[in-house]
N, C-alpha and C. Protein backbone atom coordinates (compact mmCIF):
# COMPACT_ATOMS: atom_id res chain seq x y z
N UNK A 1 -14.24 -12.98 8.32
CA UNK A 1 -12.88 -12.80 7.82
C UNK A 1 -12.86 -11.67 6.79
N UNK A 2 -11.88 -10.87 6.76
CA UNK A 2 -11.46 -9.82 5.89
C UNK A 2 -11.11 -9.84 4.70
N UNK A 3 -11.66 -9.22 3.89
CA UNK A 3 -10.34 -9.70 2.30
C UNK A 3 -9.72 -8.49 1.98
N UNK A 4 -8.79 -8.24 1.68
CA UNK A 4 -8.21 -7.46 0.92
C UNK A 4 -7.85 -7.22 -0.22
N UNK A 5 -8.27 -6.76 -1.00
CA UNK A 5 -7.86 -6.86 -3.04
C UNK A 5 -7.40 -5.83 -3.21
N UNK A 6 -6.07 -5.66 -3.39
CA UNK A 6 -5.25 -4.72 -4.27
C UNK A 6 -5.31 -4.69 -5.91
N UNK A 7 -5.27 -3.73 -6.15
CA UNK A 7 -5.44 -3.21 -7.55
C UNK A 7 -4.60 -2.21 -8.21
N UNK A 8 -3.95 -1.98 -9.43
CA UNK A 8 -3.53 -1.17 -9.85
C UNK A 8 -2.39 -0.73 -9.92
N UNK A 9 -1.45 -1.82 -10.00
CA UNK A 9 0.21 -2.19 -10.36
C UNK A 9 -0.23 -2.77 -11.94
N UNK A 10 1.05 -2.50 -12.47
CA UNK A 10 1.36 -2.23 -13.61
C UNK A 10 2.89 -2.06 -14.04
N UNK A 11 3.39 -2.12 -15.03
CA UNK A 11 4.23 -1.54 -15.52
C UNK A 11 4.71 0.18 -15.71
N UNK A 12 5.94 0.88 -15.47
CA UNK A 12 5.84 1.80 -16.04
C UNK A 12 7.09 2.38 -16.24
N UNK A 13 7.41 3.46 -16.71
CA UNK A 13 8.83 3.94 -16.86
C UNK A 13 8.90 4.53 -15.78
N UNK A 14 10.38 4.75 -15.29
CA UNK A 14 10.74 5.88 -14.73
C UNK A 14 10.55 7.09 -15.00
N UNK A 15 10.19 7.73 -13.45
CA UNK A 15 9.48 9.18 -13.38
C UNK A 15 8.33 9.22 -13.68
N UNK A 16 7.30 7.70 -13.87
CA UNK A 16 6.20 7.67 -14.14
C UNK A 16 5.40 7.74 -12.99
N UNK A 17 3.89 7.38 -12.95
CA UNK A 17 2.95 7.35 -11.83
C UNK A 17 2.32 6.07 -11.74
N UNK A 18 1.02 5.86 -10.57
CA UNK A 18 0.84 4.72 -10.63
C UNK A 18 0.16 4.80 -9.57
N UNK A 19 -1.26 4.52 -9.50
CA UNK A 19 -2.06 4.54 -8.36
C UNK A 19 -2.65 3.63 -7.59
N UNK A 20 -2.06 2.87 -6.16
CA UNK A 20 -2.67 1.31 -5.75
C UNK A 20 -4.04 1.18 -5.50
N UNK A 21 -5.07 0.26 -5.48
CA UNK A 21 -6.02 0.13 -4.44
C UNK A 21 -6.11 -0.70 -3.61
N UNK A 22 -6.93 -0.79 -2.43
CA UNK A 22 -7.11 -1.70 -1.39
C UNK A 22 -8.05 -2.44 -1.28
N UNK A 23 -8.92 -2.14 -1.64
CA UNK A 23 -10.57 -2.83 -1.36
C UNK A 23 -10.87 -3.98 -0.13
N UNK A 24 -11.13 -3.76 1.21
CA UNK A 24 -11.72 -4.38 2.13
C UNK A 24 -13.31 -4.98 1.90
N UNK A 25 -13.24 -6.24 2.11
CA UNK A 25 -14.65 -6.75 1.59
C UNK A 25 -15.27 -6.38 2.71
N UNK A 26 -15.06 -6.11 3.42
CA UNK A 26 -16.20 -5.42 4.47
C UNK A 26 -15.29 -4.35 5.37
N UNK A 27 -15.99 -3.35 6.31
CA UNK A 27 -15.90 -2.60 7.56
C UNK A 27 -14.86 -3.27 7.91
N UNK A 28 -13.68 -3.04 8.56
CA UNK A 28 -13.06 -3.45 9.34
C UNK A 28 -13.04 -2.75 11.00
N UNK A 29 -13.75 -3.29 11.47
CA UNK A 29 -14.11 -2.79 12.62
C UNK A 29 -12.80 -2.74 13.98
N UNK A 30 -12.72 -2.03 14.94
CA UNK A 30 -11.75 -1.68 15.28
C UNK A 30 -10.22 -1.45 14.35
N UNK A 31 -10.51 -0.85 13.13
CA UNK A 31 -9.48 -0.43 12.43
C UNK A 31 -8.33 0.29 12.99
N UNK A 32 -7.24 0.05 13.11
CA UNK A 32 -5.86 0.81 14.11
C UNK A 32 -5.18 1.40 13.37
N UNK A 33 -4.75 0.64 12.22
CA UNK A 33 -3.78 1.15 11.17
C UNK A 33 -4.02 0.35 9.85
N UNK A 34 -3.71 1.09 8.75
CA UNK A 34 -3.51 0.47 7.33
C UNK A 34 -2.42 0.88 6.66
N UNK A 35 -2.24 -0.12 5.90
CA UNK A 35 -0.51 0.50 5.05
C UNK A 35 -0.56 -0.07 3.84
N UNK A 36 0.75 -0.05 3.14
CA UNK A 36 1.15 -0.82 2.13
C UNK A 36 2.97 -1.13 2.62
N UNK A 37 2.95 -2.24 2.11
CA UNK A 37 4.51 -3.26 2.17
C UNK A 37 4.56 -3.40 0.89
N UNK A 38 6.00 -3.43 0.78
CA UNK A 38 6.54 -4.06 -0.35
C UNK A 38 7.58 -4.86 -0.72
N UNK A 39 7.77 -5.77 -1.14
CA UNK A 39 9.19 -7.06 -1.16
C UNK A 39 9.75 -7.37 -2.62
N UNK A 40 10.72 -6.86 -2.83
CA UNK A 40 11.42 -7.21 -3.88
C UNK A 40 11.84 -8.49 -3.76
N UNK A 41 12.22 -9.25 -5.38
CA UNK A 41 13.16 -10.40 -5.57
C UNK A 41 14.05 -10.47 -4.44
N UNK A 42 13.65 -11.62 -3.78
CA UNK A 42 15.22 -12.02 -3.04
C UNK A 42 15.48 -11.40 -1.43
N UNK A 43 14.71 -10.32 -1.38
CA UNK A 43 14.46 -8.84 -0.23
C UNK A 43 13.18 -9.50 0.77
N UNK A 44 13.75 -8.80 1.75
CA UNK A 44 12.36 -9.12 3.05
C UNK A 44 11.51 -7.57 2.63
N UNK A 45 10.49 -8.35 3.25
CA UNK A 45 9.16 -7.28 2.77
C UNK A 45 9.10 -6.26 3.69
N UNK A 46 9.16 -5.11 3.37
CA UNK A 46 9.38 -3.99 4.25
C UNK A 46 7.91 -2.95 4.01
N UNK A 47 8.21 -1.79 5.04
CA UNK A 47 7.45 -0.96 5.23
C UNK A 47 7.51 -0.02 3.75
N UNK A 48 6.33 0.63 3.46
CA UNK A 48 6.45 1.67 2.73
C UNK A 48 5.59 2.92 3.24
N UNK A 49 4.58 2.94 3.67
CA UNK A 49 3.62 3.87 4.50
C UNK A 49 2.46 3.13 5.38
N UNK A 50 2.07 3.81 6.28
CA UNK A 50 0.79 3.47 7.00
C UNK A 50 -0.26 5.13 7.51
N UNK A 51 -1.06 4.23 7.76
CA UNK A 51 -2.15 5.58 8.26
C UNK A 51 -3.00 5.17 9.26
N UNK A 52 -3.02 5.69 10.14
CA UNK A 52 -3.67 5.19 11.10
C UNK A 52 -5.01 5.76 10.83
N UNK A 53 -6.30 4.92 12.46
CA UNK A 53 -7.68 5.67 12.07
C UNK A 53 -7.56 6.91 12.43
N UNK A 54 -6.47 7.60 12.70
CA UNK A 54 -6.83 9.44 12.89
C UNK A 54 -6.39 10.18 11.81
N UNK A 55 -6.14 9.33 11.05
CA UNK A 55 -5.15 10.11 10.23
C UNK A 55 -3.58 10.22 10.14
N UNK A 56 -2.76 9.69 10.86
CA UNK A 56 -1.59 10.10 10.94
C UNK A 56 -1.03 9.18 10.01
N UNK A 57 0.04 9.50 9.07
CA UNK A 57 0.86 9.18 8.41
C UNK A 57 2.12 9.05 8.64
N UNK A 58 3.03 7.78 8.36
CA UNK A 58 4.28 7.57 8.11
C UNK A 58 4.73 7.06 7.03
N UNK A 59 6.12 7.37 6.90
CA UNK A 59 6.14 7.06 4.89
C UNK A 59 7.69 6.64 5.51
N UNK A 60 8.29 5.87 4.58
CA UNK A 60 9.70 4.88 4.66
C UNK A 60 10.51 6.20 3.69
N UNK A 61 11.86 6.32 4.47
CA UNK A 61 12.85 7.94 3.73
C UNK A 61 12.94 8.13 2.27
N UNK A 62 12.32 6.26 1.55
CA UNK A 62 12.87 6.36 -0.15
C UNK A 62 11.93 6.77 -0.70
N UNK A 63 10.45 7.13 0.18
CA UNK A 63 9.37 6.98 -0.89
C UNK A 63 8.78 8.50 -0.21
N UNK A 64 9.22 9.21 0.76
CA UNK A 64 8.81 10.52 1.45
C UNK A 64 8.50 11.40 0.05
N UNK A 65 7.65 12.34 -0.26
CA UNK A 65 7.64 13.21 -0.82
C UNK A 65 7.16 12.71 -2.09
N UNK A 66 6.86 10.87 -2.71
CA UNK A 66 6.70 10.98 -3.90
C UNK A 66 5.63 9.70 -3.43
N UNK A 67 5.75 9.31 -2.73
CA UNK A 67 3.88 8.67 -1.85
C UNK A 67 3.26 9.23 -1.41
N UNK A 68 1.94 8.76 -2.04
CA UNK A 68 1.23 9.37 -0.83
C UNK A 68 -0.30 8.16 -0.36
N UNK A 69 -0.33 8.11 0.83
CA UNK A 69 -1.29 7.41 1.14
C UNK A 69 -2.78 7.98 1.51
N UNK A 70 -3.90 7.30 1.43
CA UNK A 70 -4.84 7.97 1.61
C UNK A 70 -6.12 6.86 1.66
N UNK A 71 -7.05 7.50 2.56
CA UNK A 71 -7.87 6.25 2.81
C UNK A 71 -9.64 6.98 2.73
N UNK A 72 -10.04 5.22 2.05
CA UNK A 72 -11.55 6.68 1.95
C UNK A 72 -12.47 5.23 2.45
N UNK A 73 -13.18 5.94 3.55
CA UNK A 73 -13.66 5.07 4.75
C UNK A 73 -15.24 4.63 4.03
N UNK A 74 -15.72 5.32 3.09
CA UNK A 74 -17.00 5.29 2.98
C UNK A 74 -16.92 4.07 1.28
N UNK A 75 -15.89 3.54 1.10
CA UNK A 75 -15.69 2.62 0.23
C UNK A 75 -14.66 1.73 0.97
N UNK A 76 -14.32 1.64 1.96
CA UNK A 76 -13.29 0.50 2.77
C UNK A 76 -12.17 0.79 2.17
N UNK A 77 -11.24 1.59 1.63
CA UNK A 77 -10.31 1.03 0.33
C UNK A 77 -9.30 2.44 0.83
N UNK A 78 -7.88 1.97 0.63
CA UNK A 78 -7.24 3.01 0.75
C UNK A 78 -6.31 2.84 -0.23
N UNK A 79 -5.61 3.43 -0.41
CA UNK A 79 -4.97 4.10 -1.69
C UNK A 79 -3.56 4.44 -1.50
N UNK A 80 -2.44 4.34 -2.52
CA UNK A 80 -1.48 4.63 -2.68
C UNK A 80 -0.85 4.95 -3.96
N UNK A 81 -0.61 6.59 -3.75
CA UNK A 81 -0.40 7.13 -5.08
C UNK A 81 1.32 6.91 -5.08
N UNK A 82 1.67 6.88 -6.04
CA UNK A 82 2.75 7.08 -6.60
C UNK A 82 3.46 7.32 -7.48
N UNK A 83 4.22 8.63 -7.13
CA UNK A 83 4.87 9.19 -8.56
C UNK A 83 5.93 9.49 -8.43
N UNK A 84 6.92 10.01 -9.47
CA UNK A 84 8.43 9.71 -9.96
C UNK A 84 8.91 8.73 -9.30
N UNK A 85 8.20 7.76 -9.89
CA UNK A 85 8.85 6.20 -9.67
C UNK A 85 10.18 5.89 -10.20
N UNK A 86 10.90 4.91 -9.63
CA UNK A 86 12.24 4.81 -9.56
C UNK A 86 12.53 3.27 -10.00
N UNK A 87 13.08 2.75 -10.91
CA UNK A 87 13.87 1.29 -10.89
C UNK A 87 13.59 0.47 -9.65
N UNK A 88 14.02 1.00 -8.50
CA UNK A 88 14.78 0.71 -7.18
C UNK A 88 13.32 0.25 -6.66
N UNK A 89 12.00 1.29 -7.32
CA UNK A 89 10.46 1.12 -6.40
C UNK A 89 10.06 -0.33 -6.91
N UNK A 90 10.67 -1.07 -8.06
CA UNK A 90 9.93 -2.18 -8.53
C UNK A 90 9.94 -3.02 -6.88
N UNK A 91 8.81 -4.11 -7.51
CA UNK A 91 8.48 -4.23 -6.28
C UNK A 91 6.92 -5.30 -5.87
N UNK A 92 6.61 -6.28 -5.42
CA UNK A 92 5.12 -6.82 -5.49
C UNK A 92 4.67 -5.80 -4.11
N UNK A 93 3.24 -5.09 -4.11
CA UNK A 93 2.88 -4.25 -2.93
C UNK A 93 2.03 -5.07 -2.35
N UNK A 94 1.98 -4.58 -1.28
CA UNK A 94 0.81 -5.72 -0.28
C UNK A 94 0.25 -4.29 0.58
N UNK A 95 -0.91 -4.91 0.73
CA UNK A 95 -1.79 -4.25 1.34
C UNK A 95 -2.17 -4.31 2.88
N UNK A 96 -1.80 -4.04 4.10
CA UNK A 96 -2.04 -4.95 5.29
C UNK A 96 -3.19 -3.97 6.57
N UNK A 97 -3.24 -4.42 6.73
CA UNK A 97 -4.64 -3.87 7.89
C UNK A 97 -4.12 -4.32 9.11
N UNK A 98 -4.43 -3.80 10.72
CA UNK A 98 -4.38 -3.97 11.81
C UNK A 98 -5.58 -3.46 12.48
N UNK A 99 -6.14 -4.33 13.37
CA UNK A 99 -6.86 -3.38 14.48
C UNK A 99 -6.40 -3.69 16.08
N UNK A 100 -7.11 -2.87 16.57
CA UNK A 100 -6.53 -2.87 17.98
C UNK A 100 -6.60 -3.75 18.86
N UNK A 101 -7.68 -5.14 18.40
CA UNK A 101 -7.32 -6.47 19.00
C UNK A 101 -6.42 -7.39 18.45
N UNK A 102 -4.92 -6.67 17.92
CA UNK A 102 -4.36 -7.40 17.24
C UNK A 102 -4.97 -8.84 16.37
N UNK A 103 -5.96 -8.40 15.70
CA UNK A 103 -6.16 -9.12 13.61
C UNK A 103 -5.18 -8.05 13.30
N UNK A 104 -4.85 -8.66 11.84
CA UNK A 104 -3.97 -8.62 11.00
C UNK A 104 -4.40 -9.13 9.93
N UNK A 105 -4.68 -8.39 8.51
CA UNK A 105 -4.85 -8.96 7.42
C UNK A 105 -4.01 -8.53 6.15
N UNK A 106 -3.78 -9.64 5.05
CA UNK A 106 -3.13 -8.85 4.47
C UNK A 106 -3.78 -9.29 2.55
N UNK A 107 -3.61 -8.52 1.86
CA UNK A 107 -4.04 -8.71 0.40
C UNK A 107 -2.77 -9.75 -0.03
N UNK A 108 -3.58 -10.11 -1.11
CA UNK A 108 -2.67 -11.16 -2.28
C UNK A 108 -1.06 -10.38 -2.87
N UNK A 109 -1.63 -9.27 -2.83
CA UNK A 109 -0.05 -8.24 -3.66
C UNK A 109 -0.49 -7.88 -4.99
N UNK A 110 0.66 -7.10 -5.63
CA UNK A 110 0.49 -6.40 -7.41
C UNK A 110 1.64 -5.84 -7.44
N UNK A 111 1.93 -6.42 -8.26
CA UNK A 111 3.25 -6.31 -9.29
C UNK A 111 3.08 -4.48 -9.51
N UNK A 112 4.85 -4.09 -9.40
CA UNK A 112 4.97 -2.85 -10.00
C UNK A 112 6.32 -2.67 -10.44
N UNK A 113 6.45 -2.63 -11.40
CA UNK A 113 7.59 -2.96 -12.73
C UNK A 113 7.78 -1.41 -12.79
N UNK A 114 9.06 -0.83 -12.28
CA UNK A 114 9.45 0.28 -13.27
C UNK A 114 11.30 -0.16 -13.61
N UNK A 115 10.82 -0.39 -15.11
CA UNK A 115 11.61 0.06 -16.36
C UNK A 115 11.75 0.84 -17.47
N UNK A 116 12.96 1.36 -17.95
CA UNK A 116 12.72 1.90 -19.27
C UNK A 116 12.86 1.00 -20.53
């Protein structure tokens, strides 16, 4: 079984930054895609980016240009930067994995508070 540990939510102001982690306790073998979700108070948990194993990226229209995802294979763990954060980005993030025998895993989540 897989774990996933996200890291690195926090508080911050607007127009601030804020960098996620992923940490896979092991290889995830037949890896297909990785992302991050996110679900506000009250809100269904939606997409925010994914990356597949070639590389390809998709990002959700609110977060284009100020996410960025990125994955580093030789530590299991992929990453989600984010900057000029917005009110609107607060948010618990989740971390989720797929491979191509349809598994599915997903992290615990981390709080990301932007207020002034």
């Amino acid at each position: 079984q897989v774990q996933l540990v996200e890291s690195g939510g926090g508080s911050v102001q607007p127009g601030g930054s804020l960098r996620l982690s992923c940490a896979a306790s092991r290889t995830i073998f037949g890896r297909r895609v990785m992302g991050w979700y996110r679900q506000a108070p009250g809100k269904q948990r939606d997409l925010v980016t994914t990356i597949t194993s070639g590389g390809f990226t998709n990002y959700a229209d609110s977060v284009k240009g100020r996410f960025t995802i990125s994955v580093d294979n030789a530590k299991n763990t992929v990453y989600l930067q984010m900057n000029s954060l917005k009110p609107g980005d607060t948010a618990v993030y989740y971390c989720n994995a797929q491979t191509t025998w349809a598994a599915e895993y997903w992290g615990q989540g981390t709080q990301v508070t932007v207020s002034s």
